[in-house]
N, C-alpha and C. Protein backbone atom coordinates (compact mmCIF):
# COMPACT_ATOMS: atom_id res chain seq x y z
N UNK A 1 0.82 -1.18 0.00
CA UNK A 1 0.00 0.00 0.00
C UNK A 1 0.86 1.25 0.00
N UNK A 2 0.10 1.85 -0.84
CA UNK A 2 0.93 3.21 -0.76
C UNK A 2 0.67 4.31 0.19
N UNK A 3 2.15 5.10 0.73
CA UNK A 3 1.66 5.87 2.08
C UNK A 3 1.29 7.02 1.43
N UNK A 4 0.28 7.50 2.38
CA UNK A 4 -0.26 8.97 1.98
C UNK A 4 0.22 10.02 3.04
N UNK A 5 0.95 10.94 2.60
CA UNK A 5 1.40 12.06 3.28
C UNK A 5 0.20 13.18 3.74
N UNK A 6 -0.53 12.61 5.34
CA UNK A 6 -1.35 14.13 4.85
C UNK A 6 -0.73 15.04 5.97
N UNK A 7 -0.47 16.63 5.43
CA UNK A 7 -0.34 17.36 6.15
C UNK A 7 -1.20 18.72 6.72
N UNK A 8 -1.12 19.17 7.51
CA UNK A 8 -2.09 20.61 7.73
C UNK A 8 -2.04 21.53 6.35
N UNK A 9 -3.12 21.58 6.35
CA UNK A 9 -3.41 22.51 5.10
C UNK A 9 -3.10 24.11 5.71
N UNK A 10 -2.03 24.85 5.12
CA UNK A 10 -1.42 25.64 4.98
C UNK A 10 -2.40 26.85 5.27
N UNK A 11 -2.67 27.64 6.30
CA UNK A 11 -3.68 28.55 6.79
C UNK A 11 -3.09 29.80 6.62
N UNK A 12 -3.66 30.96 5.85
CA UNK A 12 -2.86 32.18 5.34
C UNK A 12 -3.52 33.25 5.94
N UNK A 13 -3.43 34.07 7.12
CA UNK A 13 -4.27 35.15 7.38
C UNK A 13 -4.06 36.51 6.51
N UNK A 14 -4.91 37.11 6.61
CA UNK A 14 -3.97 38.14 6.09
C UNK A 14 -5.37 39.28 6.07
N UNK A 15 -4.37 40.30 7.12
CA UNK A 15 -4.89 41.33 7.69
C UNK A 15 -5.23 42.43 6.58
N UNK A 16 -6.26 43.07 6.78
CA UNK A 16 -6.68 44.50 6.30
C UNK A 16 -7.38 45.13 7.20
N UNK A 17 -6.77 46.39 6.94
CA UNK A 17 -7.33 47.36 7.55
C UNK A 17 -8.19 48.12 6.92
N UNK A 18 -9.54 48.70 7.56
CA UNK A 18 -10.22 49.41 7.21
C UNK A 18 -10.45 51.05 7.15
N UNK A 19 -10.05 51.40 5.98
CA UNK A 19 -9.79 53.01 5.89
C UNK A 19 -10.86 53.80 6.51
N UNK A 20 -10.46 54.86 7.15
CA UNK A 20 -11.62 55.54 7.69
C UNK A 20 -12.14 56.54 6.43
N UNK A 21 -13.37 57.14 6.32
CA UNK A 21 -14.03 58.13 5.69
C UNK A 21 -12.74 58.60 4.63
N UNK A 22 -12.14 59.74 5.82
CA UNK A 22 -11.29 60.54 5.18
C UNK A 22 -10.05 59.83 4.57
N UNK A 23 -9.65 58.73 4.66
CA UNK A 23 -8.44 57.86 4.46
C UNK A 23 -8.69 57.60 2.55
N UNK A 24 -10.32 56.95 2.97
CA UNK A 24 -10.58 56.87 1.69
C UNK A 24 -10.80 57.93 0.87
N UNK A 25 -11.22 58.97 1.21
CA UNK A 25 -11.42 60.31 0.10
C UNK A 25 -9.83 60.79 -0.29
N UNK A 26 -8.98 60.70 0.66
CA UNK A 26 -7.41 61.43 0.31
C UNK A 26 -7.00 60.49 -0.57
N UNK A 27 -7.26 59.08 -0.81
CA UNK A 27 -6.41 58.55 -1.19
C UNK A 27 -5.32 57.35 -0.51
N UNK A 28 -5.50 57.62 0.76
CA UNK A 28 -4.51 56.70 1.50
C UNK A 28 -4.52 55.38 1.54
N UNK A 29 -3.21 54.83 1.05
CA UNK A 29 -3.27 53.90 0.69
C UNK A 29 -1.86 52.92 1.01
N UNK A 30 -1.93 51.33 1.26
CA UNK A 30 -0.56 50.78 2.01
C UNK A 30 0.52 50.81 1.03
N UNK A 31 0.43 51.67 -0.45
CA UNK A 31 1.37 52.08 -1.40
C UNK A 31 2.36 53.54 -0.63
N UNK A 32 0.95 54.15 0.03
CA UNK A 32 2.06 55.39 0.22
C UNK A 32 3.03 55.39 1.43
N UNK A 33 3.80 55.87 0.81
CA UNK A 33 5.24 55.90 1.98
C UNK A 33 5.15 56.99 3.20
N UNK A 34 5.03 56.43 3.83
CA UNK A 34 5.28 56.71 5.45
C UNK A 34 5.76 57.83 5.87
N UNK A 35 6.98 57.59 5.18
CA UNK A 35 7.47 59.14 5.70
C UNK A 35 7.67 60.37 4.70
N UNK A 36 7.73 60.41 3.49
CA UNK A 36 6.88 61.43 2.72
C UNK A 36 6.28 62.65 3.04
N UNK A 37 6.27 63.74 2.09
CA UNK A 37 5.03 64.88 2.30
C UNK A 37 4.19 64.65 1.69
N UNK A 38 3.99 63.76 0.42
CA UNK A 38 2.66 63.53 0.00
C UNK A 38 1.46 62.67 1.40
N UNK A 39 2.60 61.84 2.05
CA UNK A 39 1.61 61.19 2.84
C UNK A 39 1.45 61.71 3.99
N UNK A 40 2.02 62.89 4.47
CA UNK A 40 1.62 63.87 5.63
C UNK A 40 0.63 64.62 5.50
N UNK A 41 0.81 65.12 4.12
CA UNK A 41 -0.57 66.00 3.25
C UNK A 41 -1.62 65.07 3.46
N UNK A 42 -1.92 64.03 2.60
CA UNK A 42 -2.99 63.07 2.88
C UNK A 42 -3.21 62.33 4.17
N UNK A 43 -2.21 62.34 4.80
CA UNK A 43 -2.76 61.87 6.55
C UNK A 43 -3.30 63.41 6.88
N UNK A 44 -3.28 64.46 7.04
CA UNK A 44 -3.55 65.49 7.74
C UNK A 44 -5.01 65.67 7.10
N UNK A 45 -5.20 65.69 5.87
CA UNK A 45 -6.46 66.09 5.30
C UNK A 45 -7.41 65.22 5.86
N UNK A 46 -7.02 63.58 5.42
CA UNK A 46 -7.63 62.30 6.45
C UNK A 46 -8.43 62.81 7.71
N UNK A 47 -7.67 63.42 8.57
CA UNK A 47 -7.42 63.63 10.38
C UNK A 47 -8.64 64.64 10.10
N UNK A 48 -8.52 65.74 9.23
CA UNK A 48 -9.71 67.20 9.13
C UNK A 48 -10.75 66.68 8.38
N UNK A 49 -11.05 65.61 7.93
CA UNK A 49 -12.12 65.15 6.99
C UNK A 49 -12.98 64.42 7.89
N UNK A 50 -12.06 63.47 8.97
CA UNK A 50 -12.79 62.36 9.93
C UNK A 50 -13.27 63.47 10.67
N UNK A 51 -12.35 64.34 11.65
CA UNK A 51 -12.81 65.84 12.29
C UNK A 51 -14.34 66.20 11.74
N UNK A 52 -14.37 66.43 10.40
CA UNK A 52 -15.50 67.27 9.99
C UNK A 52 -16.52 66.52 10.03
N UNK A 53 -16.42 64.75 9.40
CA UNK A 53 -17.50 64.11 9.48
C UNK A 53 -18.02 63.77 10.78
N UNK A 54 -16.91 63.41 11.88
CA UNK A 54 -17.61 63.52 13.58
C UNK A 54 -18.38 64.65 13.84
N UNK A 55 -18.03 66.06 13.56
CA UNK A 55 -19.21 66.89 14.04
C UNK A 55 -20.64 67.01 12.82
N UNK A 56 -20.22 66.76 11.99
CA UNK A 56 -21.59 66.60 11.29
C UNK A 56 -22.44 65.85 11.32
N UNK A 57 -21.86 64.86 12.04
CA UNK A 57 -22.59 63.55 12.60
C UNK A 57 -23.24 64.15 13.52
N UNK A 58 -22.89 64.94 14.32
CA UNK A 58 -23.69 65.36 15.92
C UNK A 58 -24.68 66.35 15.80
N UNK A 59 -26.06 66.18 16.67
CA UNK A 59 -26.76 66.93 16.60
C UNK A 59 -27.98 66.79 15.20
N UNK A 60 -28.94 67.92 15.18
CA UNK A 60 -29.52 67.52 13.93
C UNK A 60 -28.76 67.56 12.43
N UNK A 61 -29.96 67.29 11.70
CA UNK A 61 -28.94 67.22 10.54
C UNK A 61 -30.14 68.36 9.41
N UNK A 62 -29.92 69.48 8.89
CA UNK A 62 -30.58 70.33 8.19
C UNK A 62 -30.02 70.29 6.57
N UNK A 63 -31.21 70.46 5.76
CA UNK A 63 -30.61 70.72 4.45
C UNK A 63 -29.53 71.64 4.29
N UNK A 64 -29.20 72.69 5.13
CA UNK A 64 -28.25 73.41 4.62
C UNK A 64 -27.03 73.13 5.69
N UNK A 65 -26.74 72.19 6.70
CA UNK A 65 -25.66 71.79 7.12
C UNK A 65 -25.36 70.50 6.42
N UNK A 66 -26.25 69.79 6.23
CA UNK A 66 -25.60 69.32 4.72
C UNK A 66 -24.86 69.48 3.33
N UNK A 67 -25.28 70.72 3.04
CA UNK A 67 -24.95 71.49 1.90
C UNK A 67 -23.84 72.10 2.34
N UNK A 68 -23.33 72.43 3.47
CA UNK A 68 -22.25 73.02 3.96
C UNK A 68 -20.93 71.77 4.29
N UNK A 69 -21.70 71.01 4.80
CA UNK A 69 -20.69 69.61 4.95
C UNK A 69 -20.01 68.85 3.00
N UNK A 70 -20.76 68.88 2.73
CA UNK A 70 -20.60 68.63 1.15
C UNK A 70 -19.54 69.34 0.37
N UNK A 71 -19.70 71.06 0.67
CA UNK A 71 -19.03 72.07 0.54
C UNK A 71 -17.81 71.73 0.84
N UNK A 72 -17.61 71.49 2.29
CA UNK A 72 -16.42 71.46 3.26
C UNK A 72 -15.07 70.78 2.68
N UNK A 73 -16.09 69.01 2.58
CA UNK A 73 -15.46 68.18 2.23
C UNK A 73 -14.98 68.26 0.77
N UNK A 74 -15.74 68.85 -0.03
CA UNK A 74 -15.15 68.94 -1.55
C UNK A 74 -14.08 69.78 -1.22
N UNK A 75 -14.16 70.80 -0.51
CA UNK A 75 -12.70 71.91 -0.25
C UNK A 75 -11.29 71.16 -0.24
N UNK A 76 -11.75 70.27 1.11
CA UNK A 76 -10.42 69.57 1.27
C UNK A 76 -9.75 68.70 0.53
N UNK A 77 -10.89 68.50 -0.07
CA UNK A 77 -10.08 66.92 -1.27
C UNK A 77 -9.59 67.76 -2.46
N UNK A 78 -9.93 69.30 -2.71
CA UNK A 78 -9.66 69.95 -3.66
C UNK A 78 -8.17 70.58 -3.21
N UNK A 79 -8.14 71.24 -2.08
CA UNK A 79 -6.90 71.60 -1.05
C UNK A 79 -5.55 69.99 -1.06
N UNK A 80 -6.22 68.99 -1.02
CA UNK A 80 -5.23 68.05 -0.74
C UNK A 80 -4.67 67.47 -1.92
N UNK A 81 -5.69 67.70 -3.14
CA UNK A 81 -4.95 67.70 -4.48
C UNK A 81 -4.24 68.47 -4.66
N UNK A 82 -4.42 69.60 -4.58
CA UNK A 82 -3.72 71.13 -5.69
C UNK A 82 -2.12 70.89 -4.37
N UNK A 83 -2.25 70.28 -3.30
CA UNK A 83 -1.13 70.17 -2.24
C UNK A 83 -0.05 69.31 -2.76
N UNK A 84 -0.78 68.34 -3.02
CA UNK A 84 -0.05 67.07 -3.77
C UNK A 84 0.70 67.35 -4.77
N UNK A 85 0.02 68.09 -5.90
CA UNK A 85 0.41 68.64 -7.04
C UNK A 85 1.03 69.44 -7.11
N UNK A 86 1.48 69.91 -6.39
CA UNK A 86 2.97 71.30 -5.75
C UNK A 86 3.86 70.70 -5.44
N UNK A 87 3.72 69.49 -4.55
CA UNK A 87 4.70 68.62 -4.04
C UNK A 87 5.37 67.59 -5.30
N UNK A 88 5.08 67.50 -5.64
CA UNK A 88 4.87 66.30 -7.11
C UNK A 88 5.51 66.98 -8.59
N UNK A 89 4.96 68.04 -8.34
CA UNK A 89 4.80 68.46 -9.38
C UNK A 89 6.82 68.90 -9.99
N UNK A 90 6.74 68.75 -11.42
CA UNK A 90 8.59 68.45 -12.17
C UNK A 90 8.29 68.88 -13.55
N UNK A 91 9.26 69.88 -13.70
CA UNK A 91 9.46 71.33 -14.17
C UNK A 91 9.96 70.11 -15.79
N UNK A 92 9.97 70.58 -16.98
CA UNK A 92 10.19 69.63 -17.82
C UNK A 92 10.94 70.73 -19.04
């Protein structure tokens, strides 16, 4: 008879993390490097985006603090581009 080798089937975890709000609107991602200004720019905008969505979360919610939150947040993702793009940016 022939022997059969059985062994533990090979178990692979493999962690992810879940981006917050603002993580995902900047862009942040386990590509960007750590220590960088692009990724200080996009961690900081991150930090003022989660900021903005915690207080908009609180309290009531009105058509026009909506419209102001909407506002806000387009600012910053517009601010954290044109940031990026200064940083990035190569004269040709």
């Amino acid at each position: 008879m022939e022997e059969v080798n059985k062994q533990e089937p090979e178990i692979i975890i493999k962690e992810t993390k879940i981006l917050s709000f603002g993580e995902q609107l900047t862009g942040i991602d386990f590509s960007t490097e750590e220590e960088g200004s692009v990724y200080h720019v996009k961690k900081t905008m991150a930090d003022l985006t989660n900021l903005l969505l915690d207080e908009y979360q609180k309290g009531d919610k009105s058509p026009i603090k909506s419209l102001l939150f909407d506002h806000a947040v387009g600012e910053l993702v517009s601010a954290q581009m044109a940031l990026v793009k200064v940083i990035t940016f190569k004269n040709k």
